[in-house]
PDB file of N, CA and C in Angstrom:
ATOM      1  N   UNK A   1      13.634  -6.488 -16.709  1.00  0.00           N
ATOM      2  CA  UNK A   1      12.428  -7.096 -16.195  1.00  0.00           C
ATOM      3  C   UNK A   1      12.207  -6.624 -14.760  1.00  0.00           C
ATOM      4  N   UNK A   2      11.079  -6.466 -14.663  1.00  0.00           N
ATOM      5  CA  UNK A   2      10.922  -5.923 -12.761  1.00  0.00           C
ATOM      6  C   UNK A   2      10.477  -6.731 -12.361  1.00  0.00           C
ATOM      7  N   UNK A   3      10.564  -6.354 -11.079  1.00  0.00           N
ATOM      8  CA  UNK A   3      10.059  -7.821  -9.998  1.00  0.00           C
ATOM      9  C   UNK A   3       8.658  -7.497  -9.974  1.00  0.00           C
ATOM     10  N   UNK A   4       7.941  -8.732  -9.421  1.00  0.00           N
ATOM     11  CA  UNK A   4       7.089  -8.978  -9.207  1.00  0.00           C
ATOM     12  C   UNK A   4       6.407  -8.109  -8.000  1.00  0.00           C
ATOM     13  N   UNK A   5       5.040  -7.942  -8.305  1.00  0.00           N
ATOM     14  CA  UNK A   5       3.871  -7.168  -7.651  1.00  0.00           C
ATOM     15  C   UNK A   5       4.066  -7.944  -6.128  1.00  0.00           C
ATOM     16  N   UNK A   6       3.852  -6.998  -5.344  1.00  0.00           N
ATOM     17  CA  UNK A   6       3.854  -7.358  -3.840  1.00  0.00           C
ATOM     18  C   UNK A   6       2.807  -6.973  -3.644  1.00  0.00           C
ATOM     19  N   UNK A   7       1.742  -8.143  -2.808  1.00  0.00           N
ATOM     20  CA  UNK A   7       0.083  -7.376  -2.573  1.00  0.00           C
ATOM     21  C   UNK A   7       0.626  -7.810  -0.900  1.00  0.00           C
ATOM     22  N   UNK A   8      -0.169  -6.910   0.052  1.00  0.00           N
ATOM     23  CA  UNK A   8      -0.383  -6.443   1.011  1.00  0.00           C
ATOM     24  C   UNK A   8      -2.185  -6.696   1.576  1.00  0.00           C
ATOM     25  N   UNK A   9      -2.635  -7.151   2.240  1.00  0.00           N
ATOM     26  CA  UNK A   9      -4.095  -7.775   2.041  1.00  0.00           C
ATOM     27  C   UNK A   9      -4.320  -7.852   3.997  1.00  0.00           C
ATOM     28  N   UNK A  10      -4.790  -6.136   3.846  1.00  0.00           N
ATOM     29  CA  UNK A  10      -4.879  -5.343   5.504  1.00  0.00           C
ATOM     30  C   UNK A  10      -6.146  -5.272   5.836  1.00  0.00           C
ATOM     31  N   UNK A  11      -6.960  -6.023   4.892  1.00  0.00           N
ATOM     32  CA  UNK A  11      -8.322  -5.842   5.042  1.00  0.00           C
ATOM     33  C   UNK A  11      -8.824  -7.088   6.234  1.00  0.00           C
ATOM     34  N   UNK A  12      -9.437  -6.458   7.075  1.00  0.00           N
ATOM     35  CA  UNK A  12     -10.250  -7.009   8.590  1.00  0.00           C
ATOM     36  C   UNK A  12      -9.161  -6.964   9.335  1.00  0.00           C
ATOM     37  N   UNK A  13      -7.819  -6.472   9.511  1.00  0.00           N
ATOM     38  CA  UNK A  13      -7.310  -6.684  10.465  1.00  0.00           C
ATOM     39  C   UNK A  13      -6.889  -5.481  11.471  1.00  0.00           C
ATOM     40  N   UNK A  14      -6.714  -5.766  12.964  1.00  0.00           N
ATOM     41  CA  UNK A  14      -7.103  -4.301  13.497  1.00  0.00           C
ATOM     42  C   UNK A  14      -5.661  -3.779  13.395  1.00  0.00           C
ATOM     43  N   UNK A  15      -6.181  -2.197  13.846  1.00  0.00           N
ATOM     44  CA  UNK A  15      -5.093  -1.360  13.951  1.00  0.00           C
ATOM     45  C   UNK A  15      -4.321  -1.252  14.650  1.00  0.00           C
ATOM     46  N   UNK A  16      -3.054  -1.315  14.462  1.00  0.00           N
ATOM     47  CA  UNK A  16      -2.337  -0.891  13.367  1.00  0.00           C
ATOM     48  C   UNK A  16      -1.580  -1.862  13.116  1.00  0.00           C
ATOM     49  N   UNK A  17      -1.576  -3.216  12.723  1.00  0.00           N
ATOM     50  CA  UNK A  17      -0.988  -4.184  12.180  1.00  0.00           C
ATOM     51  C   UNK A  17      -1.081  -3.534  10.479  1.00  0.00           C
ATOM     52  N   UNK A  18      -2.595  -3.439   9.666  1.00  0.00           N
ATOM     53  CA  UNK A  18      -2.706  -2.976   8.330  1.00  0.00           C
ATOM     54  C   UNK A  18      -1.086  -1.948   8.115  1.00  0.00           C
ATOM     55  N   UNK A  19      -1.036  -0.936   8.825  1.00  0.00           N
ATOM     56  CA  UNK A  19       0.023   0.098   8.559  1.00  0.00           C
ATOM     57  C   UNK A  19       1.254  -0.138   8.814  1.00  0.00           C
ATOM     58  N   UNK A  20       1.345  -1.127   9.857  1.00  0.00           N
ATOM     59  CA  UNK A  20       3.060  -1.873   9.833  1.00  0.00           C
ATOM     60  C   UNK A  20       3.195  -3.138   8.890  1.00  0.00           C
ATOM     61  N   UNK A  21       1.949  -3.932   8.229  1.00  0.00           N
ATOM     62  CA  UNK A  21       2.495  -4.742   6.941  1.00  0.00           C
ATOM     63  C   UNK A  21       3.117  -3.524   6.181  1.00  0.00           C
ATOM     64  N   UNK A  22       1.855  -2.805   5.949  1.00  0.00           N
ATOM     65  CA  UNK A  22       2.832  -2.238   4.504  1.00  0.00           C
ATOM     66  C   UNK A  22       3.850  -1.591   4.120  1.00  0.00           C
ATOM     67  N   UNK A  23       4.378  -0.824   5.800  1.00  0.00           N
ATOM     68  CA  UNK A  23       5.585  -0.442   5.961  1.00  0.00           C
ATOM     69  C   UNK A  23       6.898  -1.357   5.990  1.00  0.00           C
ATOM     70  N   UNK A  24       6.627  -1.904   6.111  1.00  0.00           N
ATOM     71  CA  UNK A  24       7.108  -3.275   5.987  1.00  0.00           C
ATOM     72  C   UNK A  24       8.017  -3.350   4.594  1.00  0.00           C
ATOM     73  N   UNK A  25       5.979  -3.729   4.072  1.00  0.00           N
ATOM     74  CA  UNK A  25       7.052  -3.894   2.574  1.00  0.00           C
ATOM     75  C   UNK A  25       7.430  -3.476   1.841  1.00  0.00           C
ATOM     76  N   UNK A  26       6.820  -1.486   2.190  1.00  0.00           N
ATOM     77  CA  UNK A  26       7.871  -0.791   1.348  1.00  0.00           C
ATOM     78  C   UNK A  26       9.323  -0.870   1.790  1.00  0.00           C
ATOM     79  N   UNK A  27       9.911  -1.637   2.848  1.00  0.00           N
ATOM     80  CA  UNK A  27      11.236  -1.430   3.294  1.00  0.00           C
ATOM     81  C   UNK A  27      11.595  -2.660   2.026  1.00  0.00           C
ATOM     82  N   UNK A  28      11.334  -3.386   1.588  1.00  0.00           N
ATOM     83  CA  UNK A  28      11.723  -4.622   0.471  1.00  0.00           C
ATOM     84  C   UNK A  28      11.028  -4.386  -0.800  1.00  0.00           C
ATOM     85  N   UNK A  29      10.731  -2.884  -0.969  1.00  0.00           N
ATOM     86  CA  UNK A  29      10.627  -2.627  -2.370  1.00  0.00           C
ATOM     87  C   UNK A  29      11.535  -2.274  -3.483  1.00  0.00           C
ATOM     88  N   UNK A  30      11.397  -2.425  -4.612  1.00  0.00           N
ATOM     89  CA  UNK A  30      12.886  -2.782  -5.670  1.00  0.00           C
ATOM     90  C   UNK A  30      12.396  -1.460  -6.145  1.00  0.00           C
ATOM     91  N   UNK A  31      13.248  -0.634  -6.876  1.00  0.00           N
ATOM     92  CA  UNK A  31      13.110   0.035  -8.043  1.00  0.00           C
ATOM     93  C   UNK A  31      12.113  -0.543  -9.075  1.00  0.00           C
ATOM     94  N   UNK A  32      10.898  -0.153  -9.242  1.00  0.00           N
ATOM     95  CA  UNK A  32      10.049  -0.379 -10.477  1.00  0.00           C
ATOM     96  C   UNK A  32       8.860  -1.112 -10.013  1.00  0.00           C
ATOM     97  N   UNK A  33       9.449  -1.564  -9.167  1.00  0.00           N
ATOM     98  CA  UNK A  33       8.382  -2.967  -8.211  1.00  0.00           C
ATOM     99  C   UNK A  33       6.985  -2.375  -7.538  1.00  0.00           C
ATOM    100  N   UNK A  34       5.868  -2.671  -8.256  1.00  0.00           N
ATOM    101  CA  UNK A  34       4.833  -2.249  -7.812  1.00  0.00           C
ATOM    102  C   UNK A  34       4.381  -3.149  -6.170  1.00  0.00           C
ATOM    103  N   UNK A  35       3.640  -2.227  -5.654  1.00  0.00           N
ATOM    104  CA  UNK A  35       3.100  -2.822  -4.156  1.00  0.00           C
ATOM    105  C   UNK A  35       1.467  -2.636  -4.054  1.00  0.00           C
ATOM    106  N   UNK A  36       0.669  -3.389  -3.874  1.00  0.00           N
ATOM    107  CA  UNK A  36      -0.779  -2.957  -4.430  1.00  0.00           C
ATOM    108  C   UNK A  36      -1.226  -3.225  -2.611  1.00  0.00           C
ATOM    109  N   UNK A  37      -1.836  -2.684  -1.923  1.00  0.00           N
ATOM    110  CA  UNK A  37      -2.217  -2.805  -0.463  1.00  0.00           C
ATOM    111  C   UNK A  37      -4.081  -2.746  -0.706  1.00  0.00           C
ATOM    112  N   UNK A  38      -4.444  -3.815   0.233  1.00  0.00           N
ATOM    113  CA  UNK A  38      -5.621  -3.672   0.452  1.00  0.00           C
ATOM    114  C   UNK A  38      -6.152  -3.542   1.402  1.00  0.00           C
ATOM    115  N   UNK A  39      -6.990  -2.537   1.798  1.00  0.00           N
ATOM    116  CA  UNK A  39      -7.636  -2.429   3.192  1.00  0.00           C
ATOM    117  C   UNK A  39      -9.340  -1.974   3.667  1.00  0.00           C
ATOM    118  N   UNK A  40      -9.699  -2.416   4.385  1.00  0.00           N
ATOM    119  CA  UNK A  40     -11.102  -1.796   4.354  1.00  0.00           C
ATOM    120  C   UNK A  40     -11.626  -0.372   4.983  1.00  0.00           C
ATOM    121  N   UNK A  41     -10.584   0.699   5.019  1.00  0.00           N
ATOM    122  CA  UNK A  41     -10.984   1.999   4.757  1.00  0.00           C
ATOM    123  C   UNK A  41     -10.048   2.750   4.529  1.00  0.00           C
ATOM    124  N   UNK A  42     -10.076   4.000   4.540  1.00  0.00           N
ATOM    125  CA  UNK A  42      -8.963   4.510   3.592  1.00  0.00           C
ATOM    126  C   UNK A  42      -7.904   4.740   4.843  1.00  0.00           C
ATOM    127  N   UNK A  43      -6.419   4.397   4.697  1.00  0.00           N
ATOM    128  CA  UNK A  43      -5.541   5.024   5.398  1.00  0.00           C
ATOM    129  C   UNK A  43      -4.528   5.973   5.107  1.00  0.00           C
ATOM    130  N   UNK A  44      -5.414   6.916   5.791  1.00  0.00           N
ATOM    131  CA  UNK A  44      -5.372   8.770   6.201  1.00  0.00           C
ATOM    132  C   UNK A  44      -3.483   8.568   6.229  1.00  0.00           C
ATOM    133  N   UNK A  45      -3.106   8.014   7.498  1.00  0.00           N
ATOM    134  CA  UNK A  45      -1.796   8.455   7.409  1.00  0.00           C
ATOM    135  C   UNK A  45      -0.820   7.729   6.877  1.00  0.00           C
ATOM    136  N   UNK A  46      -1.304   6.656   6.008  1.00  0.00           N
ATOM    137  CA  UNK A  46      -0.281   5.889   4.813  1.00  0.00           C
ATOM    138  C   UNK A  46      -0.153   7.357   3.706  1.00  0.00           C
ATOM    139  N   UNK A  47      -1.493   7.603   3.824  1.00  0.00           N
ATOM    140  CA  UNK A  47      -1.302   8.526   2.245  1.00  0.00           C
ATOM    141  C   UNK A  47      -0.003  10.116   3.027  1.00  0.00           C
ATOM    142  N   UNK A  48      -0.377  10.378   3.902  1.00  0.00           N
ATOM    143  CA  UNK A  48       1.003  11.194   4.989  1.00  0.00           C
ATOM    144  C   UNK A  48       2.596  10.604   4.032  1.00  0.00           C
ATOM    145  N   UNK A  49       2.297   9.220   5.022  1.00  0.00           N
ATOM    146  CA  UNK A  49       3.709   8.804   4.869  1.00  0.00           C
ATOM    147  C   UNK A  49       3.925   8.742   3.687  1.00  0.00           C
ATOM    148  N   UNK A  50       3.528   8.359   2.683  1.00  0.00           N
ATOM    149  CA  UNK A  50       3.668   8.044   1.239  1.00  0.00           C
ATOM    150  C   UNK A  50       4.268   9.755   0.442  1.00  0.00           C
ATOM    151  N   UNK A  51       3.323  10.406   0.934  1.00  0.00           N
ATOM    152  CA  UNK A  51       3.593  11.935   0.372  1.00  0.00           C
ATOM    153  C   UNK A  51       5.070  12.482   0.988  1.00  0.00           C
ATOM    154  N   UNK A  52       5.291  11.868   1.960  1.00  0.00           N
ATOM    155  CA  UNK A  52       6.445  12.773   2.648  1.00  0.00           C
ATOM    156  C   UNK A  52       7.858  11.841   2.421  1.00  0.00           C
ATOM    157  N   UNK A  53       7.855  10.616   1.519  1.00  0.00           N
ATOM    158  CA  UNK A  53       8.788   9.896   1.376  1.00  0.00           C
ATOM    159  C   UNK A  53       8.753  10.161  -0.630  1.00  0.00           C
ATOM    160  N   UNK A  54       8.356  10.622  -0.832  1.00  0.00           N
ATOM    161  CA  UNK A  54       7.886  11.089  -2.157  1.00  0.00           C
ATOM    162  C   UNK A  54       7.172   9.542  -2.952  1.00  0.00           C
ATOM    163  N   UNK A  55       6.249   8.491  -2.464  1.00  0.00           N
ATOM    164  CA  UNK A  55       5.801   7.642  -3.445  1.00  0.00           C
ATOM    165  C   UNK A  55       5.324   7.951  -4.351  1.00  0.00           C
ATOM    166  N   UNK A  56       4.711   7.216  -5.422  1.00  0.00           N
ATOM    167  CA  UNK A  56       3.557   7.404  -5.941  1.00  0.00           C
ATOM    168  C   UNK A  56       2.417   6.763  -5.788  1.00  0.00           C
ATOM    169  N   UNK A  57       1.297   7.136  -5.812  1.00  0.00           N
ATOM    170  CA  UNK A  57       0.067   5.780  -5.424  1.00  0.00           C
ATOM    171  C   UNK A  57      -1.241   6.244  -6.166  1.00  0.00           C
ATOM    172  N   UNK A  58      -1.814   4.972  -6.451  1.00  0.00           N
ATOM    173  CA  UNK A  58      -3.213   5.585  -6.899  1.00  0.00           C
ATOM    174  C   UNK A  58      -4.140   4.416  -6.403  1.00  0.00           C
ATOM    175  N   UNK A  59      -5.564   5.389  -5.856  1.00  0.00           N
ATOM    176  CA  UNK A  59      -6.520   4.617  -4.756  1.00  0.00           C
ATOM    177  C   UNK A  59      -7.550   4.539  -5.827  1.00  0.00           C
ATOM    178  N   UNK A  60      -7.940   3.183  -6.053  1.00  0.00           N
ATOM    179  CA  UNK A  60      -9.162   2.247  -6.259  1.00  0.00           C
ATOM    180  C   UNK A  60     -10.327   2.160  -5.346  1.00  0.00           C
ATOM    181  N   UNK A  61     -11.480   2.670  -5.413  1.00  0.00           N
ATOM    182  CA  UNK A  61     -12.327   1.689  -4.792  1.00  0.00           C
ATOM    183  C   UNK A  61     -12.712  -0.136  -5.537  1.00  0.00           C
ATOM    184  N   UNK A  62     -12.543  -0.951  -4.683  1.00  0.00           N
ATOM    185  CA  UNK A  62     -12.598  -2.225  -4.859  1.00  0.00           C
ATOM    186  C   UNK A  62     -14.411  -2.690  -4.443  1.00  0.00           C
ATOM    187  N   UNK A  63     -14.619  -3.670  -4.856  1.00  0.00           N
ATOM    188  CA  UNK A  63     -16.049  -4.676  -5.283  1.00  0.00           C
ATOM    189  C   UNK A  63     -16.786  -4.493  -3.799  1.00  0.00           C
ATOM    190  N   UNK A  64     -16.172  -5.239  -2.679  1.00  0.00           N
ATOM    191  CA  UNK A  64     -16.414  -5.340  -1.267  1.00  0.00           C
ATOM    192  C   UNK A  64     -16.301  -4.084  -0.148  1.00  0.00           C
ATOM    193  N   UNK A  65     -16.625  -3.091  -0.936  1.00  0.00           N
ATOM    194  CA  UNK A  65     -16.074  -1.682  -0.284  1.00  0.00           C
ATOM    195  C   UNK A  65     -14.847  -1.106   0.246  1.00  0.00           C
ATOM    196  N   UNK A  66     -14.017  -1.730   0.354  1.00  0.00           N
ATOM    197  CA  UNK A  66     -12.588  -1.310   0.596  1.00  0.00           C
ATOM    198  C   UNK A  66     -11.652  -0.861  -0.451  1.00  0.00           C
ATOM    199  N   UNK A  67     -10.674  -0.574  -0.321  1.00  0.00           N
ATOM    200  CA  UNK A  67      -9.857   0.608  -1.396  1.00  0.00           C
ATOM    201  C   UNK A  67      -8.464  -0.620  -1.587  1.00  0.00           C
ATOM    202  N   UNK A  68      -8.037  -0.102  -2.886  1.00  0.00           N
ATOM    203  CA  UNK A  68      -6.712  -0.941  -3.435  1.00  0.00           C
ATOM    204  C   UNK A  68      -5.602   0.566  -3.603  1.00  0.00           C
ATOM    205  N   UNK A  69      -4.868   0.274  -2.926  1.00  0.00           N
ATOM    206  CA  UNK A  69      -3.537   1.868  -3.250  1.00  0.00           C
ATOM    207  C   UNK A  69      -2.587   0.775  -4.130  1.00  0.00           C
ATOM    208  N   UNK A  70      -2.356   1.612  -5.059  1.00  0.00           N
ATOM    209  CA  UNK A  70      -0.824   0.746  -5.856  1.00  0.00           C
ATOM    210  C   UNK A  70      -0.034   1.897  -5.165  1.00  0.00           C
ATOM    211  N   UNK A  71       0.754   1.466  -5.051  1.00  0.00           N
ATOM    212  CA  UNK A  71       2.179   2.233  -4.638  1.00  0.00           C
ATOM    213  C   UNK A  71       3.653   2.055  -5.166  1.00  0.00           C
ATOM    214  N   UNK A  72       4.159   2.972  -6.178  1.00  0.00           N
ATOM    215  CA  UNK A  72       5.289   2.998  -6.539  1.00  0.00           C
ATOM    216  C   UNK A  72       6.589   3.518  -6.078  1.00  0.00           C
ATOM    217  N   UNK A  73       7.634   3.077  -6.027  1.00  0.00           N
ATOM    218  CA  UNK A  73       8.865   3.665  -5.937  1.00  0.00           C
ATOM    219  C   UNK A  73       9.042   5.057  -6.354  1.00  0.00           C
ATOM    220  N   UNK A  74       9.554   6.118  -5.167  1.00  0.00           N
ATOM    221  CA  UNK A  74       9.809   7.369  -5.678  1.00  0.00           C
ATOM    222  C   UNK A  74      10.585   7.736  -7.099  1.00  0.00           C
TER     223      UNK A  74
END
C-alpha cells in the first residue's frame, strides 16, 4: 500500500516560500508517494530541480488558471 498523496497549495503566496514548501516535501517523500503542488504560475526552476534530481512530474493546467505538477519519486 503507498502512502498517501501530499498536496502542496503555493498558490498566492510570494516568492519563494511556493519553492521551499515543496522542497520541503520532497525531503519527506516515500517511495511511490505521490506529491501534487499547486501554484499560480509555472515554476521554471522546480521543473530544473526536478530534472536534475531525476523526478517525474506531469503539469496540469487547473480551473482558476494556475498549474497542478504531480511529482513522483525517481
Amino acid at each position: 500500500m503507498s502512502a498517501a498523496e501530499i498536496v502542496v497549495d503555493g498558490r498566492g503566496l510570494e516568492h519563494p516560500e511556493p519553492l521551499e514548501r515543496v522542497l520541503a516535501a520532497l525531503d519527506t517523500l516515500q517511495p511511490g508517494q505521490p506529491l501534487r503542488f499547486l501554484i499560480h504560475r509555472e515554476p521554471y526552476p522546480l521543473y530544473d530541480i526536478l530534472r536534475r534530481h531525476h523526478y517525474r512530474y506531469e503539469i496540469t493546467e487547473i480551473a482558476d488558471g494556475g498549474f497542478g505538477i504531480l511529482i513522483s519519486s525517481p
